[in-house]
C-alpha atoms as a PDB file:
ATOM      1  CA  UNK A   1      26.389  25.112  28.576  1.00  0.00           C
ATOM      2  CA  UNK A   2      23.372  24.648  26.870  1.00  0.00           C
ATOM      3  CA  UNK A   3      20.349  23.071  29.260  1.00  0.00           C
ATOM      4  CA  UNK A   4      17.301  21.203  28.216  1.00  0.00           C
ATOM      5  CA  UNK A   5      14.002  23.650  27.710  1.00  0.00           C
ATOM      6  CA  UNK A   6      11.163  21.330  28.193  1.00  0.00           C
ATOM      7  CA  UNK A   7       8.940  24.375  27.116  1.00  0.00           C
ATOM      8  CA  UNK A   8      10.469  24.471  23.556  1.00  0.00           C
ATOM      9  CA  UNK A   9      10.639  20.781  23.492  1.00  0.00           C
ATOM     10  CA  UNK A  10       7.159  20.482  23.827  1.00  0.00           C
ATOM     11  CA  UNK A  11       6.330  23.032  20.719  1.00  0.00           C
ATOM     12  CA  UNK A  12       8.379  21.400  18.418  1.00  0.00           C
ATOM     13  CA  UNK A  13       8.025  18.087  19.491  1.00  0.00           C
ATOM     14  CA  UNK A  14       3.994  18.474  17.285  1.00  0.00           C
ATOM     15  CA  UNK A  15       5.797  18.835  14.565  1.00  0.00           C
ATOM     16  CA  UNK A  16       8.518  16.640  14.810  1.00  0.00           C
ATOM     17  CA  UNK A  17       5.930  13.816  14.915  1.00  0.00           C
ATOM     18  CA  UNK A  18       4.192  15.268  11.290  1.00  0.00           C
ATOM     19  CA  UNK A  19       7.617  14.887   9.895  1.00  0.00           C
ATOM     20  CA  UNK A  20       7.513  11.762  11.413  1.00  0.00           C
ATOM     21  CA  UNK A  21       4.697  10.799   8.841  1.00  0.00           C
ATOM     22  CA  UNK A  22       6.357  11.804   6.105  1.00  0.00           C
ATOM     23  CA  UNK A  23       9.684   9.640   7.057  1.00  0.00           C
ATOM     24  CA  UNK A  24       7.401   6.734   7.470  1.00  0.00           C
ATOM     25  CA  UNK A  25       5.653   7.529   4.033  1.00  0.00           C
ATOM     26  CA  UNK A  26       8.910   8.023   1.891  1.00  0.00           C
ATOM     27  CA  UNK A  27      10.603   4.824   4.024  1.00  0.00           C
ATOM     28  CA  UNK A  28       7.629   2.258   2.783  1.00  0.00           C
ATOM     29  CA  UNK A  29       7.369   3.752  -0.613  1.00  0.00           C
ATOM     30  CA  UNK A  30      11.017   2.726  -1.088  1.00  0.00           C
ATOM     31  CA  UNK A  31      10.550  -0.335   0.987  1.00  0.00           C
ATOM     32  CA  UNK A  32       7.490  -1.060  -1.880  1.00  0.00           C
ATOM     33  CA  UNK A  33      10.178  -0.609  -4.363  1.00  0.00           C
ATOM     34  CA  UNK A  34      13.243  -2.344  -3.285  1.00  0.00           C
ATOM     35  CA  UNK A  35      10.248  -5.514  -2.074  1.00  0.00           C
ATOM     36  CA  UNK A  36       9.457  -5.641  -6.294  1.00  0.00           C
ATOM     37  CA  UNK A  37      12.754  -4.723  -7.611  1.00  0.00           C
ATOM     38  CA  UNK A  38      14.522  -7.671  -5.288  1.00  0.00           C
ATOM     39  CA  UNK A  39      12.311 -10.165  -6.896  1.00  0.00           C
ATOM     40  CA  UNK A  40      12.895  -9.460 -10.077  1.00  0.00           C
ATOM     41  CA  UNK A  41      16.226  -9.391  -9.929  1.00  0.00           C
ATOM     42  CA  UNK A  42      16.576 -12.457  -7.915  1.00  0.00           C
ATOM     43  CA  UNK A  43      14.583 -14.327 -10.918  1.00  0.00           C
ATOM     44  CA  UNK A  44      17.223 -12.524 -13.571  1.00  0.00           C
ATOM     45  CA  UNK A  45      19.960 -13.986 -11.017  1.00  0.00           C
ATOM     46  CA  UNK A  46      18.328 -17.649 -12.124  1.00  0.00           C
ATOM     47  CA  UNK A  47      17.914 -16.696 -15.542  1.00  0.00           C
ATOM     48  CA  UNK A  48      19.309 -18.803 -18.742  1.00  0.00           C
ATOM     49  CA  UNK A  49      20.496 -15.321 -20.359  1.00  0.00           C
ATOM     50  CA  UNK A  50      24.276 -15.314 -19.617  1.00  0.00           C
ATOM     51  CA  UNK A  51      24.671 -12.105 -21.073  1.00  0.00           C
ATOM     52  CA  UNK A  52      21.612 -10.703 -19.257  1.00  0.00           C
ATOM     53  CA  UNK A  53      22.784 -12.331 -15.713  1.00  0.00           C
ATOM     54  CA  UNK A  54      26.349 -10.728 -15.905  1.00  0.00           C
ATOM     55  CA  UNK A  55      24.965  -7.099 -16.280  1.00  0.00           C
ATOM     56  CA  UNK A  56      22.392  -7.227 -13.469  1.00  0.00           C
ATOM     57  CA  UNK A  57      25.059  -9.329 -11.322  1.00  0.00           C
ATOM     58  CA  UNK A  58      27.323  -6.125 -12.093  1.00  0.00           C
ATOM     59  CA  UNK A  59      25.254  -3.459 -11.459  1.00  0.00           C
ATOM     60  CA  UNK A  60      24.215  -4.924  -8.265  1.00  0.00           C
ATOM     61  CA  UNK A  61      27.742  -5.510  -7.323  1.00  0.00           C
ATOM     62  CA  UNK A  62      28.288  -1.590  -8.037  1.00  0.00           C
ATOM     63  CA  UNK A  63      25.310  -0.430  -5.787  1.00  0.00           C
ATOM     64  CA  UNK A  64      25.774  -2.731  -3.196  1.00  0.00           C
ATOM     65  CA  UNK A  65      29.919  -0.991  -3.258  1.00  0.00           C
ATOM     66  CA  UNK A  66      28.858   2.917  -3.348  1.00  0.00           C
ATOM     67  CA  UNK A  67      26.516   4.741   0.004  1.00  0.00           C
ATOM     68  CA  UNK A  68      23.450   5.423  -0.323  1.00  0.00           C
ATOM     69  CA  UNK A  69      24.102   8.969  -0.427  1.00  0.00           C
ATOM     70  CA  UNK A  70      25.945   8.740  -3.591  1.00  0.00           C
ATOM     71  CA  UNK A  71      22.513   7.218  -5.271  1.00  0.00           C
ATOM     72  CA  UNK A  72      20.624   9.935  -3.828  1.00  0.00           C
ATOM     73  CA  UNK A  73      23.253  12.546  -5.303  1.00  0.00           C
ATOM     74  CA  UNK A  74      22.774  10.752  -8.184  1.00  0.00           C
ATOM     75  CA  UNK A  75      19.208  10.461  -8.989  1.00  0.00           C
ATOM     76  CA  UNK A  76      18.235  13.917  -7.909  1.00  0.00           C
ATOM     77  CA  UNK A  77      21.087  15.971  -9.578  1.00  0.00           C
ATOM     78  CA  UNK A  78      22.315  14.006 -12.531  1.00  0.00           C
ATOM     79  CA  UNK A  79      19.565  11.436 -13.618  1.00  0.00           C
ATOM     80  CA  UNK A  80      17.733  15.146 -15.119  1.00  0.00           C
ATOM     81  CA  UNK A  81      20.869  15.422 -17.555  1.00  0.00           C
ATOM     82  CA  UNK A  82      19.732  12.085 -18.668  1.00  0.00           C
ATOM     83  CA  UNK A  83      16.121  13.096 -18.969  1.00  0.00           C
ATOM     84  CA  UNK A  84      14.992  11.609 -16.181  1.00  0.00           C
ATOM     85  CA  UNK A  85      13.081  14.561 -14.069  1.00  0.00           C
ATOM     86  CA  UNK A  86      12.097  13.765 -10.600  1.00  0.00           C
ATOM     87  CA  UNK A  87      11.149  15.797  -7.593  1.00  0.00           C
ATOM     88  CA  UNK A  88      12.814  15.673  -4.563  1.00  0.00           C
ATOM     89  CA  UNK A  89      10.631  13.111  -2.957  1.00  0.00           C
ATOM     90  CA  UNK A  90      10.551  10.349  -6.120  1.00  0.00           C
ATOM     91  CA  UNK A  91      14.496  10.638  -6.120  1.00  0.00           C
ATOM     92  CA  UNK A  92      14.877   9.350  -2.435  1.00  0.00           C
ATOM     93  CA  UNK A  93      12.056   6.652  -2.705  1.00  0.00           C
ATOM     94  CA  UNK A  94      13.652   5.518  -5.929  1.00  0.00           C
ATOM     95  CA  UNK A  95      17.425   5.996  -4.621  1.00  0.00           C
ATOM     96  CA  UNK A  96      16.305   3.957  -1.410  1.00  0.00           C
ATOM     97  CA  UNK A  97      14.684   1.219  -3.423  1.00  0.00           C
ATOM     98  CA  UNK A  98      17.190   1.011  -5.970  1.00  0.00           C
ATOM     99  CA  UNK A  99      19.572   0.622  -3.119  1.00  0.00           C
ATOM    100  CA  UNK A 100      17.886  -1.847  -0.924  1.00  0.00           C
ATOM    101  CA  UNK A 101      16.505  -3.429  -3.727  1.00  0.00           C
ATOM    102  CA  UNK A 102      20.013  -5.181  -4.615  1.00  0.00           C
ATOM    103  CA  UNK A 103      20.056  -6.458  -1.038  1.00  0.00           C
ATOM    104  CA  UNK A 104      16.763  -7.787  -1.286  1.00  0.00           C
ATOM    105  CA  UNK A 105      17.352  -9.917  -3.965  1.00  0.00           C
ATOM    106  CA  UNK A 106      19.607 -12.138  -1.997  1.00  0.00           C
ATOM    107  CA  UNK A 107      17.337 -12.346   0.888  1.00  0.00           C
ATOM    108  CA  UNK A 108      14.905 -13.670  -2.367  1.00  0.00           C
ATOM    109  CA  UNK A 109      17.620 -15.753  -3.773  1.00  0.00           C
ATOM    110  CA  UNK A 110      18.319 -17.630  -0.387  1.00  0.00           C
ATOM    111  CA  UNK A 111      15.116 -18.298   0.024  1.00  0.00           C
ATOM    112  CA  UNK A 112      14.492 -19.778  -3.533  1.00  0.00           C
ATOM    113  CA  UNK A 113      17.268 -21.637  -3.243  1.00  0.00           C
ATOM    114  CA  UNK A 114      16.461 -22.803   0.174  1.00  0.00           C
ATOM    115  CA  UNK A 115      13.470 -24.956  -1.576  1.00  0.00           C
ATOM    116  CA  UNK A 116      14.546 -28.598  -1.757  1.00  0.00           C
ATOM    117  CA  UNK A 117      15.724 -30.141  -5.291  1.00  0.00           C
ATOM    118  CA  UNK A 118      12.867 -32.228  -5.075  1.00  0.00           C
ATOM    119  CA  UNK A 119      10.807 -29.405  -5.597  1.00  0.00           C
ATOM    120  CA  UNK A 120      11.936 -28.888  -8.783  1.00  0.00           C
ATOM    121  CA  UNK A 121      11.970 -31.991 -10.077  1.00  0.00           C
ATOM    122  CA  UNK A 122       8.282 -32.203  -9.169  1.00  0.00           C
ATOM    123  CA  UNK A 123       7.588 -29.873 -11.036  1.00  0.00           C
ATOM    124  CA  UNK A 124       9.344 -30.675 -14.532  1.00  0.00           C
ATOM    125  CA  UNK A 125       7.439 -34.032 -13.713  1.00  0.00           C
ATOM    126  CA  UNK A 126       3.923 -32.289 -13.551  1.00  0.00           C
ATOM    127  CA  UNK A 127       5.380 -30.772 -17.057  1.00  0.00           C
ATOM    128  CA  UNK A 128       5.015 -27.031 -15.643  1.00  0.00           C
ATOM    129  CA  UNK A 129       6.096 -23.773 -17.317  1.00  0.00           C
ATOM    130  CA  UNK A 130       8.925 -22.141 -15.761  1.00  0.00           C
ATOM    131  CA  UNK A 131       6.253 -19.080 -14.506  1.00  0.00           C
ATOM    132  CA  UNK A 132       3.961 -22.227 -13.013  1.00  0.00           C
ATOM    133  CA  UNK A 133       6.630 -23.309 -11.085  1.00  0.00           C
ATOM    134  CA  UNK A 134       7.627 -19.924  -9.469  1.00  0.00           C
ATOM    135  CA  UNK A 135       3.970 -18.925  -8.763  1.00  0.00           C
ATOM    136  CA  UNK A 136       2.460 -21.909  -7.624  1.00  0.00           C
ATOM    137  CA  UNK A 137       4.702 -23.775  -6.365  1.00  0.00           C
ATOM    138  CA  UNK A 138       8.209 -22.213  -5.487  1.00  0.00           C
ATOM    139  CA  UNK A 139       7.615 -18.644  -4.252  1.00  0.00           C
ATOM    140  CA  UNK A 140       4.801 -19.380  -1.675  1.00  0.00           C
ATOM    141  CA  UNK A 141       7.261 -21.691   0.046  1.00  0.00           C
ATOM    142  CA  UNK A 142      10.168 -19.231  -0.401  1.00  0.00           C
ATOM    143  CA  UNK A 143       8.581 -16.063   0.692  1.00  0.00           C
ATOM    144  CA  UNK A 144       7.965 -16.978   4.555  1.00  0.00           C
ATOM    145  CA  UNK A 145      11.753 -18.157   4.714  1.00  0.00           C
ATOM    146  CA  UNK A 146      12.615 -14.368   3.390  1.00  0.00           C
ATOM    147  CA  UNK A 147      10.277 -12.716   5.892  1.00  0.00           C
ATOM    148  CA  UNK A 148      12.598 -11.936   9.016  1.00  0.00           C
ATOM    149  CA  UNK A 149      15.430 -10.429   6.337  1.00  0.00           C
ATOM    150  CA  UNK A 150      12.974  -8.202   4.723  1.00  0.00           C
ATOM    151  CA  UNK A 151      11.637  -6.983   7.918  1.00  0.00           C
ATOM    152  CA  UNK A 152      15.326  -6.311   8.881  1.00  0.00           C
ATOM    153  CA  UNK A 153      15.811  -4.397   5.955  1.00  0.00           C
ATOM    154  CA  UNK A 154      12.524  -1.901   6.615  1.00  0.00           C
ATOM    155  CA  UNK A 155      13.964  -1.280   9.493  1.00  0.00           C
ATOM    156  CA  UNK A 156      17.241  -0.522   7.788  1.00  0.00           C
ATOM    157  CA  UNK A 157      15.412   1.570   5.580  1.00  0.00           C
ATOM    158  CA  UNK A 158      13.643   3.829   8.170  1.00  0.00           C
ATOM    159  CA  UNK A 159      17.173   4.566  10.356  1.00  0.00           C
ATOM    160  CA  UNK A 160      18.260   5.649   6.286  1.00  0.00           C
ATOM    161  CA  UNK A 161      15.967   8.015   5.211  1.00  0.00           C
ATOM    162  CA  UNK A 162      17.694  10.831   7.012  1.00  0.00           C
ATOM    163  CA  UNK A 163      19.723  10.787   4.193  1.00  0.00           C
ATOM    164  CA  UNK A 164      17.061  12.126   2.142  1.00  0.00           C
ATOM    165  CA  UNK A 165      17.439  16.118   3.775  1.00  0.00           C
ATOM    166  CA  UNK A 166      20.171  16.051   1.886  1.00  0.00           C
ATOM    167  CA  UNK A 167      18.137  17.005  -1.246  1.00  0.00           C
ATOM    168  CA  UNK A 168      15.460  19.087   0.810  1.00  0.00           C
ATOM    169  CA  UNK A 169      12.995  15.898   1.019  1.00  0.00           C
ATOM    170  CA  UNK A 170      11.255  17.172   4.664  1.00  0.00           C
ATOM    171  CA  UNK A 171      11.283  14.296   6.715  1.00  0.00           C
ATOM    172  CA  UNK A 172      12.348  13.643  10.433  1.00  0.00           C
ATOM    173  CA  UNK A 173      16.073  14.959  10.321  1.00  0.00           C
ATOM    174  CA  UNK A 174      15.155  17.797   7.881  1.00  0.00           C
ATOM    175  CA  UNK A 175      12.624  18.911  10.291  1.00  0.00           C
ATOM    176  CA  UNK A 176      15.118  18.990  13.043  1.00  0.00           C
ATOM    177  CA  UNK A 177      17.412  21.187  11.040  1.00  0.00           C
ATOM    178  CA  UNK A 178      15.001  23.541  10.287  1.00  0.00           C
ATOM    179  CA  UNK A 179      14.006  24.537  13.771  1.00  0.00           C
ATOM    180  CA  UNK A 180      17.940  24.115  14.871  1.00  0.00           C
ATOM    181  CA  UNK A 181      18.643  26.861  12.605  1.00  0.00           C
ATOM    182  CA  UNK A 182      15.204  28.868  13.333  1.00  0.00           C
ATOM    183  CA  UNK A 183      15.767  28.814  16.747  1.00  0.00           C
ATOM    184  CA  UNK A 184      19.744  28.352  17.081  1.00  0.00           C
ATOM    185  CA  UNK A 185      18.872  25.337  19.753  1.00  0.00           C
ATOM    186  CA  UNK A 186      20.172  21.777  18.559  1.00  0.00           C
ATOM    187  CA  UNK A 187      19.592  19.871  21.780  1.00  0.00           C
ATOM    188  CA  UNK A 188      16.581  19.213  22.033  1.00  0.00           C
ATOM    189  CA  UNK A 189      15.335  18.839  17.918  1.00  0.00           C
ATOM    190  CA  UNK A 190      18.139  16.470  17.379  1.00  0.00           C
ATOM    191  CA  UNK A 191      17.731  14.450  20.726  1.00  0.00           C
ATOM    192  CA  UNK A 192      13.810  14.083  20.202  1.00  0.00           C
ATOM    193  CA  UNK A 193      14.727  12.665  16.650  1.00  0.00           C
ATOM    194  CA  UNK A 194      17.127  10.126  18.323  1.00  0.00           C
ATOM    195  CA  UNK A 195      14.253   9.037  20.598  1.00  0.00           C
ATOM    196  CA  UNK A 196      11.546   8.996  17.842  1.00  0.00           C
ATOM    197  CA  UNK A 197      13.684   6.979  15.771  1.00  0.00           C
ATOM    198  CA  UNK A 198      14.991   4.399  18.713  1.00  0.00           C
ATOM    199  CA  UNK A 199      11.111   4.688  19.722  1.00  0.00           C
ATOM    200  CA  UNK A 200      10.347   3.202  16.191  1.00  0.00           C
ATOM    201  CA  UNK A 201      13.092   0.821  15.980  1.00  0.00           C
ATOM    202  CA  UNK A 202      13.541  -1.139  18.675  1.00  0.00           C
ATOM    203  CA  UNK A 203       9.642  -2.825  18.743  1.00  0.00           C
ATOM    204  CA  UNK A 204      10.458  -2.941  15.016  1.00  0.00           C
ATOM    205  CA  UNK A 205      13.414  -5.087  15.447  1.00  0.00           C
ATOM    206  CA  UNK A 206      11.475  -6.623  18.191  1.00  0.00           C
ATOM    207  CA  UNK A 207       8.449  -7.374  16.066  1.00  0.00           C
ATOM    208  CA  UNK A 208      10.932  -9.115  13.313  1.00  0.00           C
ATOM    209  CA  UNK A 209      12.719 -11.100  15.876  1.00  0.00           C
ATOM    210  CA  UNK A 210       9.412 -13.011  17.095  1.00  0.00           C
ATOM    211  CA  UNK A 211       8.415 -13.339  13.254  1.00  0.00           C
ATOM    212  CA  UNK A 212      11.492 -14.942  12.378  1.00  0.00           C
ATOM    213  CA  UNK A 213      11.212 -17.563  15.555  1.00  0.00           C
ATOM    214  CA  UNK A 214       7.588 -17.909  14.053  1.00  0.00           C
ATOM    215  CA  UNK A 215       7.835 -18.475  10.980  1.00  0.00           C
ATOM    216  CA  UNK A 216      10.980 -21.254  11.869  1.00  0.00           C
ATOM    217  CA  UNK A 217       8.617 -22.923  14.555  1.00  0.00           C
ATOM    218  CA  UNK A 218       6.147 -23.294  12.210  1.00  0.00           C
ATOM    219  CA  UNK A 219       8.703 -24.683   9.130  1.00  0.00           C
ATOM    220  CA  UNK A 220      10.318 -27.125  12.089  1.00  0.00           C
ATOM    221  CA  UNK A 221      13.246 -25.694  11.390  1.00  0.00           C
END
């Protein structure tokens, strides 16, 4: 029965906390992504182009339906047969934004359409373009109202990027591979990278739960 070494805890636990970095690194760079992509396809969701609304509705539909490790499969081993050459580290970022990037456009879409009708009407009133109305006047109401779900969705993303060892990328759960099979002791790698990642999550969570009752005590609602 295997007992806990504090000794060898406390040598890997250094570099456990550099992979740490690089988990945090590759989980906002596809948090960046899926933040832009979201939008944009929450504005194609709204779009007058029937033809151009069913594909995007259908692709989303088929992301949403497959795991994330699928996409990550994807991207890194057949997107290159395509022409599309990435290293290990674009392939998760894009897989993860790609991936969370469908979700976030309905946290954009029900916040858009969480703006009044009057809203709207104002605007065809004041004789603005369709771009007028999104920048100045509909997003910056609709953004705060989509805060708490993005912030649920980084958090989403972080507890995901283990995924990513999968195609060598050397984050957290990587890491703890590596010096599992180096050393042929699991405990203690794997139960430090539990505690890391419940260390980051929970005032994450936290941190999103007192925006959301913010932002709603602020709107009145």
């Amino acid at each position: 029965m295997f007992k806990w070494d504090w000794v060898f805890a406390s040598q890997i636990f250094p570099r456990l906390l550099q992979a740490t970095g690089n988990t945090l690194i590759a989980a906002l760079s596809g948090y960046a992504i899926a933040l832009v992509l979201g939008l944009v396809l929450a504005l194609i969701q709204r779009s007058n182009a029937v033809y151009l609304r069913w594909f995007f509705n259908e692709l989303m539909e088929f992301v949403r339906s497959t795991p994330l490790l699928v996409q990550v499969f994807f991207v890194f081993y057949v997107a290159p047969q395509f022409g599309l050459q990435l290293s290990a580290w674009a392939s998760g970022m894009l897989a993860i934004g790609l991936h969370y990037g469908c979700y976030m456009s309905e946290v954009y879409r029900g916040g858009i359409e969480g703006i009044p009708r009057g809203q709207w009407e104002a605007a065809t009133a004041l004789n603005m373009s369709t771009r007028q109305t999104y920048t100045r006047l509909i997003l910056p109401q609709a953004v705060p109202l989509c805060i708490p779900g993005m912030g649920n969705y980084l958090v989403g993303i972080f507890k995901d990027t283990p995924m990513l060892s999968v195609i060598g990328v050397a984050e957290l759960m990587h890491t703890a591979n590596a010096i599992g099979t180096d050393n042929f002791r699991y405990l203690e790698p794997y139960t430090l990278v539990g505690l890391i990642f419940l260390a980051i999550s929970l005032p994450s969570a936290g941190l999103v739960n007192l925006l959301d009752k913010f932002i709603r005590r602020r709107l009145g609602m």
